[in-house]
N, C-alpha and C. Protein backbone atom coordinates (compact mmCIF):
# COMPACT_ATOMS: atom_id res chain seq x y z
N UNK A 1 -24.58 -16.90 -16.43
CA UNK A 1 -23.88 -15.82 -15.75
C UNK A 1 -23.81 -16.11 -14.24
N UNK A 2 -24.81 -16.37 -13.58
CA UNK A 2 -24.84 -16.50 -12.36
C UNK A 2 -23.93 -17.86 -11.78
N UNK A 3 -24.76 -18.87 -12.69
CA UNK A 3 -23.87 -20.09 -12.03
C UNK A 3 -22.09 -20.10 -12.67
N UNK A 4 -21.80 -19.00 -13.25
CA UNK A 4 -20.35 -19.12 -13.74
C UNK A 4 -19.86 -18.14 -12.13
N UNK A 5 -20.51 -17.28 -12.50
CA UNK A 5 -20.11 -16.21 -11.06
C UNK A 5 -19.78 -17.25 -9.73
N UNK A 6 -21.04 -18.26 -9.59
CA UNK A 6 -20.78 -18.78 -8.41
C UNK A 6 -19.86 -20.17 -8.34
N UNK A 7 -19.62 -20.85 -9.50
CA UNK A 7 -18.25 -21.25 -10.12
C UNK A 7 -17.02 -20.65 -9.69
N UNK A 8 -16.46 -19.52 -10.18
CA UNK A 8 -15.42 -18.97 -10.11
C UNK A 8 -15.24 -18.28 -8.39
N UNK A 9 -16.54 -18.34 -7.91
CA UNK A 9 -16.35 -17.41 -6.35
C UNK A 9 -15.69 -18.47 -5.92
N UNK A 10 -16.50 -19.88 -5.62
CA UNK A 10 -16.50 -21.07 -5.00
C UNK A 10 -14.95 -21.91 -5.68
N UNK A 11 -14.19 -21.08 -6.73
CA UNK A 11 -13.55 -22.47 -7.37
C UNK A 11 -12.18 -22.03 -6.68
N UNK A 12 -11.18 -21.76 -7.88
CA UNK A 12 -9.26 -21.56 -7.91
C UNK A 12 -9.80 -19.85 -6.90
N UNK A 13 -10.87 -18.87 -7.68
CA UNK A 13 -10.40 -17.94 -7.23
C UNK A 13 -11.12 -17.48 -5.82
N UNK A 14 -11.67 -18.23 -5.19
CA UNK A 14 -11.60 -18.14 -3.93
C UNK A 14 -10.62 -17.12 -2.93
N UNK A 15 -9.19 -18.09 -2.86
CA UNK A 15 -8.48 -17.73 -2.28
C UNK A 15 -7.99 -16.24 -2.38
N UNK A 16 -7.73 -15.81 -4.10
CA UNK A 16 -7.44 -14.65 -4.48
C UNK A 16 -8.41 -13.50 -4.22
N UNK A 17 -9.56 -13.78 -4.12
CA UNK A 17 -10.76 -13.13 -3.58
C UNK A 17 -10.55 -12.80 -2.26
N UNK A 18 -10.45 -13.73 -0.91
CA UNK A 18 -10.18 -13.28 0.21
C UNK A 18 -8.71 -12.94 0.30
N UNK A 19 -7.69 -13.20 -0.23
CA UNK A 19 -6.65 -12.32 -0.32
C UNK A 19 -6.53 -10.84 -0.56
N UNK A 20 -7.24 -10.75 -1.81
CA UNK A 20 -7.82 -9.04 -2.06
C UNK A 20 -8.66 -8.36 -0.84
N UNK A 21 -9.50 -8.84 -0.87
CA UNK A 21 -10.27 -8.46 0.54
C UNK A 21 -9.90 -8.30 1.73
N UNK A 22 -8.64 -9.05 1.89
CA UNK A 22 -7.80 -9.11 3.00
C UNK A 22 -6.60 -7.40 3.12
N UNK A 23 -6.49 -7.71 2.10
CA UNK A 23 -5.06 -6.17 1.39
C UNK A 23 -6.07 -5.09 1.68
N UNK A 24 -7.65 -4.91 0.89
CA UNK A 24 -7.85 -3.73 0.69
C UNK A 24 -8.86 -3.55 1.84
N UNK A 25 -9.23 -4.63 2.79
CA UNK A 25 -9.34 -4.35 4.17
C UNK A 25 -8.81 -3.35 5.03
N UNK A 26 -7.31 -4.17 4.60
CA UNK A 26 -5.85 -3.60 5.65
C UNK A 26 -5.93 -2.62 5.33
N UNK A 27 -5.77 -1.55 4.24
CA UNK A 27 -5.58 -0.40 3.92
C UNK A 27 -6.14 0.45 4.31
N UNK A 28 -8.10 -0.07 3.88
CA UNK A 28 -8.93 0.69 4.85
C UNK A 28 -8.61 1.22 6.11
N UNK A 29 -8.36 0.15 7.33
CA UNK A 29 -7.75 0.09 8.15
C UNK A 29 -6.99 1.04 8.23
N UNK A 30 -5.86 0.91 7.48
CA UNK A 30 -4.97 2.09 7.97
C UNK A 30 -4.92 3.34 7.72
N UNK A 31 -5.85 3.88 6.33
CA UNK A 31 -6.62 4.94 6.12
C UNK A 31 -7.79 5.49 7.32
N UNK A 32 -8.32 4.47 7.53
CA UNK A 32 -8.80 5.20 8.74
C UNK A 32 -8.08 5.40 10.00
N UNK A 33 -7.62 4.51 10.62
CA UNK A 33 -6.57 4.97 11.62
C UNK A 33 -5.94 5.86 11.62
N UNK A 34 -5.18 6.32 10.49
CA UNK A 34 -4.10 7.69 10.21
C UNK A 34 -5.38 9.02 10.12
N UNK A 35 -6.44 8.94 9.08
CA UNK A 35 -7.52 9.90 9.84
C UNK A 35 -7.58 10.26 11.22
N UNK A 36 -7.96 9.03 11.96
CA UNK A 36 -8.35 9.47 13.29
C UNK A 36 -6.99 9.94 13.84
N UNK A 37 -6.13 9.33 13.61
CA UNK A 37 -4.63 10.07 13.93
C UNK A 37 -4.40 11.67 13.67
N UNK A 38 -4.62 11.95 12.69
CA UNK A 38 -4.59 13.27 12.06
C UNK A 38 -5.49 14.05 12.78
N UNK A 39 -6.69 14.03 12.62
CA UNK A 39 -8.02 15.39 13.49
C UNK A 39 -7.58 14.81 14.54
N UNK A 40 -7.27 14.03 15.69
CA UNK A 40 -6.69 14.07 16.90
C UNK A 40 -5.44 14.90 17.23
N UNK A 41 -4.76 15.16 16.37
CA UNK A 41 -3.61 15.62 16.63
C UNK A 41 -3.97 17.07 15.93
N UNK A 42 -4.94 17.31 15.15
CA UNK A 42 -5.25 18.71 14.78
C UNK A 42 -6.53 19.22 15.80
N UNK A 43 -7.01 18.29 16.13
CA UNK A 43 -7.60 18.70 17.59
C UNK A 43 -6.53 18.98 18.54
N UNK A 44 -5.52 18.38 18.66
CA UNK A 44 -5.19 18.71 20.31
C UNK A 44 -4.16 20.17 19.87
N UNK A 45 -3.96 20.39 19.02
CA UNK A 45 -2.71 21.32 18.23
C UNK A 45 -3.71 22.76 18.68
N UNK A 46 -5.27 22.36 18.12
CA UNK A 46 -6.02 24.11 18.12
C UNK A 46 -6.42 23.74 19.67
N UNK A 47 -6.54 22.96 20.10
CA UNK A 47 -6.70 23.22 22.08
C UNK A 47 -5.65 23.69 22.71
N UNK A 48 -4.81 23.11 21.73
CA UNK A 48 -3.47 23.94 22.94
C UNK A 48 -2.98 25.22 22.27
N UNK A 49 -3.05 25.73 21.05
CA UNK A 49 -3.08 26.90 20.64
C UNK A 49 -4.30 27.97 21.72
N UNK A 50 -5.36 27.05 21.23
CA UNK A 50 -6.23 27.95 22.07
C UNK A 50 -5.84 28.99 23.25
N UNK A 51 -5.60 27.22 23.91
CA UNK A 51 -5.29 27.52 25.84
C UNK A 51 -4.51 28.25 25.44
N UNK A 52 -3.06 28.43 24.72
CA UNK A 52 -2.00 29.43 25.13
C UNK A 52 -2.42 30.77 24.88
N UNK A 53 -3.81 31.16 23.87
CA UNK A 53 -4.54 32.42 23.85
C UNK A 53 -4.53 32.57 24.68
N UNK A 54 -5.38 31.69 25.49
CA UNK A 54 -6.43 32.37 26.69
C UNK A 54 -5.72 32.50 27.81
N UNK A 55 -4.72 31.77 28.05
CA UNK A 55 -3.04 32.13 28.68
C UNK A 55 -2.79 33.61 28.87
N UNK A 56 -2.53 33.80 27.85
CA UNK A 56 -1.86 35.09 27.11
C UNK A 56 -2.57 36.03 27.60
N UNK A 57 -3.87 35.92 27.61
CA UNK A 57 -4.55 36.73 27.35
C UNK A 57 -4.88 37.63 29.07
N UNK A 58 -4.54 35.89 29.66
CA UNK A 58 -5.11 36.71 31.17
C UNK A 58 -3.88 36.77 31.51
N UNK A 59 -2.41 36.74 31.27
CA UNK A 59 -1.61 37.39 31.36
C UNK A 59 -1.16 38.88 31.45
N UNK A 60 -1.83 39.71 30.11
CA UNK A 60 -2.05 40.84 29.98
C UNK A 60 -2.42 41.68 30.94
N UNK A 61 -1.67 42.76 31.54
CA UNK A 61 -2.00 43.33 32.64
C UNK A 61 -2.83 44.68 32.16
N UNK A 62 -4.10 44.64 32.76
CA UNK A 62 -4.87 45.72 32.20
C UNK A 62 -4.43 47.21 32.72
């Protein structure tokens, strides 16, 4: 088992191995990026909602 495992790592499928690894790297990648994209932009959406409360608010003439 083992020395077939390290056969087949080391042999043809090498390449297809770091190819895969390479794709589902990338994806990672861009799964996380679009995360951090997203709560950044749903962060800055409730800060500026906020501010326009607190705007508003001292707007209000008592």
């Amino acid at each position: 088992m083992g020395t077939y495992t390290w056969k087949s790592f080391l042999g043809e499928d090498m390449y297809e191995q770091k190819l895969h690894f390479s794709v589902v790297s990338a994806l990672l990648l861009i799964m996380v990026k679009s995360t951090v994209a997203d709560v950044t932009m749903k962060l800055i959406a409730v800060v500026s909602v906020e501010g326009a409360a607190t705007q508003a608010k001292h707007q209000v003439p008592k």
